[in-house]
Each structure stands twice: as structure tokens, then as C-alpha cells.
Protein backbone atom coordinates (compact mmCIF):
# COMPACT_ATOMS: atom_id res chain seq x y z
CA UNK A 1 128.94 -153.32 70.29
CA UNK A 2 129.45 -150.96 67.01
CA UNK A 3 127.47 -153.55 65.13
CA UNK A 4 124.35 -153.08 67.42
CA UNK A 5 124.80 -149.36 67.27
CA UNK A 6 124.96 -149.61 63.30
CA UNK A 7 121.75 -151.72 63.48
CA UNK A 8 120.35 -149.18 66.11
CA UNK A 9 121.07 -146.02 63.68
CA UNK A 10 119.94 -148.36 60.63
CA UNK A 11 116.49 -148.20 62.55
CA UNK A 12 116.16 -144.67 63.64
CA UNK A 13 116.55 -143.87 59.44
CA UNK A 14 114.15 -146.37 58.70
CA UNK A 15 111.66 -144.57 61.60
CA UNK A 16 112.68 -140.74 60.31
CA UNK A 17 111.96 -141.64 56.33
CA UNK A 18 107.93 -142.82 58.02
CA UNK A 19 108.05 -140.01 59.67
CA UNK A 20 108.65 -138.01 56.74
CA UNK A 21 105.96 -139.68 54.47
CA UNK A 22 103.30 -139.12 57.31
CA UNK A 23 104.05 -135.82 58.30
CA UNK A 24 101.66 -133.32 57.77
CA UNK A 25 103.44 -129.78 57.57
CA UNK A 26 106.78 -128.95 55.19
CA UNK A 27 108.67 -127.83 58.03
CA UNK A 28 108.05 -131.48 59.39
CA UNK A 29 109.41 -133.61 56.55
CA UNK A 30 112.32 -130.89 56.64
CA UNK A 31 112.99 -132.06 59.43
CA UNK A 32 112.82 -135.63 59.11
CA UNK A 33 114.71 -135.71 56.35
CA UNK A 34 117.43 -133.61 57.96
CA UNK A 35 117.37 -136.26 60.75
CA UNK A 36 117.79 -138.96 58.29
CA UNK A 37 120.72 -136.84 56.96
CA UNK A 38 122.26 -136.90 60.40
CA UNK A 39 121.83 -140.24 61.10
CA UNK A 40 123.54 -141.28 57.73
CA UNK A 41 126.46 -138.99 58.96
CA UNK A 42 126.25 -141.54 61.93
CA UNK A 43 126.02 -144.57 60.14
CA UNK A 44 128.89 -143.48 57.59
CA UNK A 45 131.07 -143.02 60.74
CA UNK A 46 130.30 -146.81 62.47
CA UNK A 47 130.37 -148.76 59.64
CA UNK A 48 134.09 -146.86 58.67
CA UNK A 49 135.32 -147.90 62.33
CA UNK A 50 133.85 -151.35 61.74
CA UNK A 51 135.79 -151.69 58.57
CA UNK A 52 138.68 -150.29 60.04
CA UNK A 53 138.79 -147.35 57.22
CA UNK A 54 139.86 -144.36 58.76
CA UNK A 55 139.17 -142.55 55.45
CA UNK A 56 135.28 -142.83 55.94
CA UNK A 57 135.28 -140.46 58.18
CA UNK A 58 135.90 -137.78 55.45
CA UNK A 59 133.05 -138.98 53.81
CA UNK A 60 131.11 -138.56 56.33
CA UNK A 61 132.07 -134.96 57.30
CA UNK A 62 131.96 -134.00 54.06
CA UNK A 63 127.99 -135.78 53.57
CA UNK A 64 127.49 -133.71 56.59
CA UNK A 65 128.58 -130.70 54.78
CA UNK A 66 126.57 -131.34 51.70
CA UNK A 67 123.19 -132.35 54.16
CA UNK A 68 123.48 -128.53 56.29
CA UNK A 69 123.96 -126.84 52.56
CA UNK A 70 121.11 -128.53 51.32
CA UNK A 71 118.62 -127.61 54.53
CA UNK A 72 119.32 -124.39 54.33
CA UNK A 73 118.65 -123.94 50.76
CA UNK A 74 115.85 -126.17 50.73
CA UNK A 75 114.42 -123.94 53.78
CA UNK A 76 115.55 -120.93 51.96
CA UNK A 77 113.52 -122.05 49.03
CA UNK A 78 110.23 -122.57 51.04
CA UNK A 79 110.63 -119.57 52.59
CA UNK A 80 110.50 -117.70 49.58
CA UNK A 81 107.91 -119.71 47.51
CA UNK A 82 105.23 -120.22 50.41
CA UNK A 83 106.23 -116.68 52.43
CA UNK A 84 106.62 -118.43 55.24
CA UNK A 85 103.50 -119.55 55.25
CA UNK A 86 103.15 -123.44 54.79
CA UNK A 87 99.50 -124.54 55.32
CA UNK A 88 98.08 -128.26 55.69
CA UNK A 89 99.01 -129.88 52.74
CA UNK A 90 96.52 -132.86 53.58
């Protein structure tokens, strides 16, 4: 059952990275890429049960850690370079 949850997340990153290359907006691929974040979080987590290494689960939370410091710089830095104004890029 883990291992079809592991394939299941292994999908939903593969769907939030093409949803990152087609999106249109900043704020968009932010966001995709934060989901992809999250979902490696999740996938960090399984695949440490699966193993039966308890110690994964650090890793995980501290991935987690580094993904919510990142987004908020990286939204910090758009913010401030664009003004909060992000047009089309296409």
C-alpha cells in the first residue's frame, strides 16, 4: 500500500514540474514548484517508512524547512524586483 502511495506522489511531482514549465504567470511556477517541494517532503517520508529508517523523517522535516525558507525569499525577491507586479511573461 506505501509503495502505491510512493508511486502516486512520484506522479503528482512529475504533473507539478509540467505544470511549472507551462505556466504562464511567476506566481504560478511559485507555486508549482512549492508543490513539488511538498510532495518531495511526502515522498522523503514513504520511502523512509518503506525502508524502515526512522531517521528519514528528519530529512524530510528539515527539506521542509529549507523548501518554506526558500518560498518566502524567492517571493520576497519578486516582490521587490517586479513591485508586485508580474505581467505575462509569454
Amino acid at each position: 500500500m506505501f509503495t502505491a502511495a510512493a508511486i502516486a506522489i512520484l506522479v503528482v511531482m512529475v504533473l507539478a514540474l509540467l505544470f511549472a514549465i507551462v505556466s504562464r504567470t511567476v506566481y504560478d511556477r511559485i507555486l508549482a514548484v512549492n508543490m513539488f517541494g511538498t510532495k518531495t517532503v511526502l515522498f522523503i517520508a514513504v520511502y523512509g517508512f518503506l525502508t524502515g529508517r526512522p531517521d528519514f523523517m528528519d530529512i524530510a522535516l528539515v527539506y521542509a524547512l529549507i523548501n518554506f525558507v526558500g518560498l518566502i525569499a524567492v517571493l520576497r525577491f519578486v516582490q521587490t524586483t517586479h513591485g508586485g507586479n508580474v505581467e505575462d511573461e509569454h
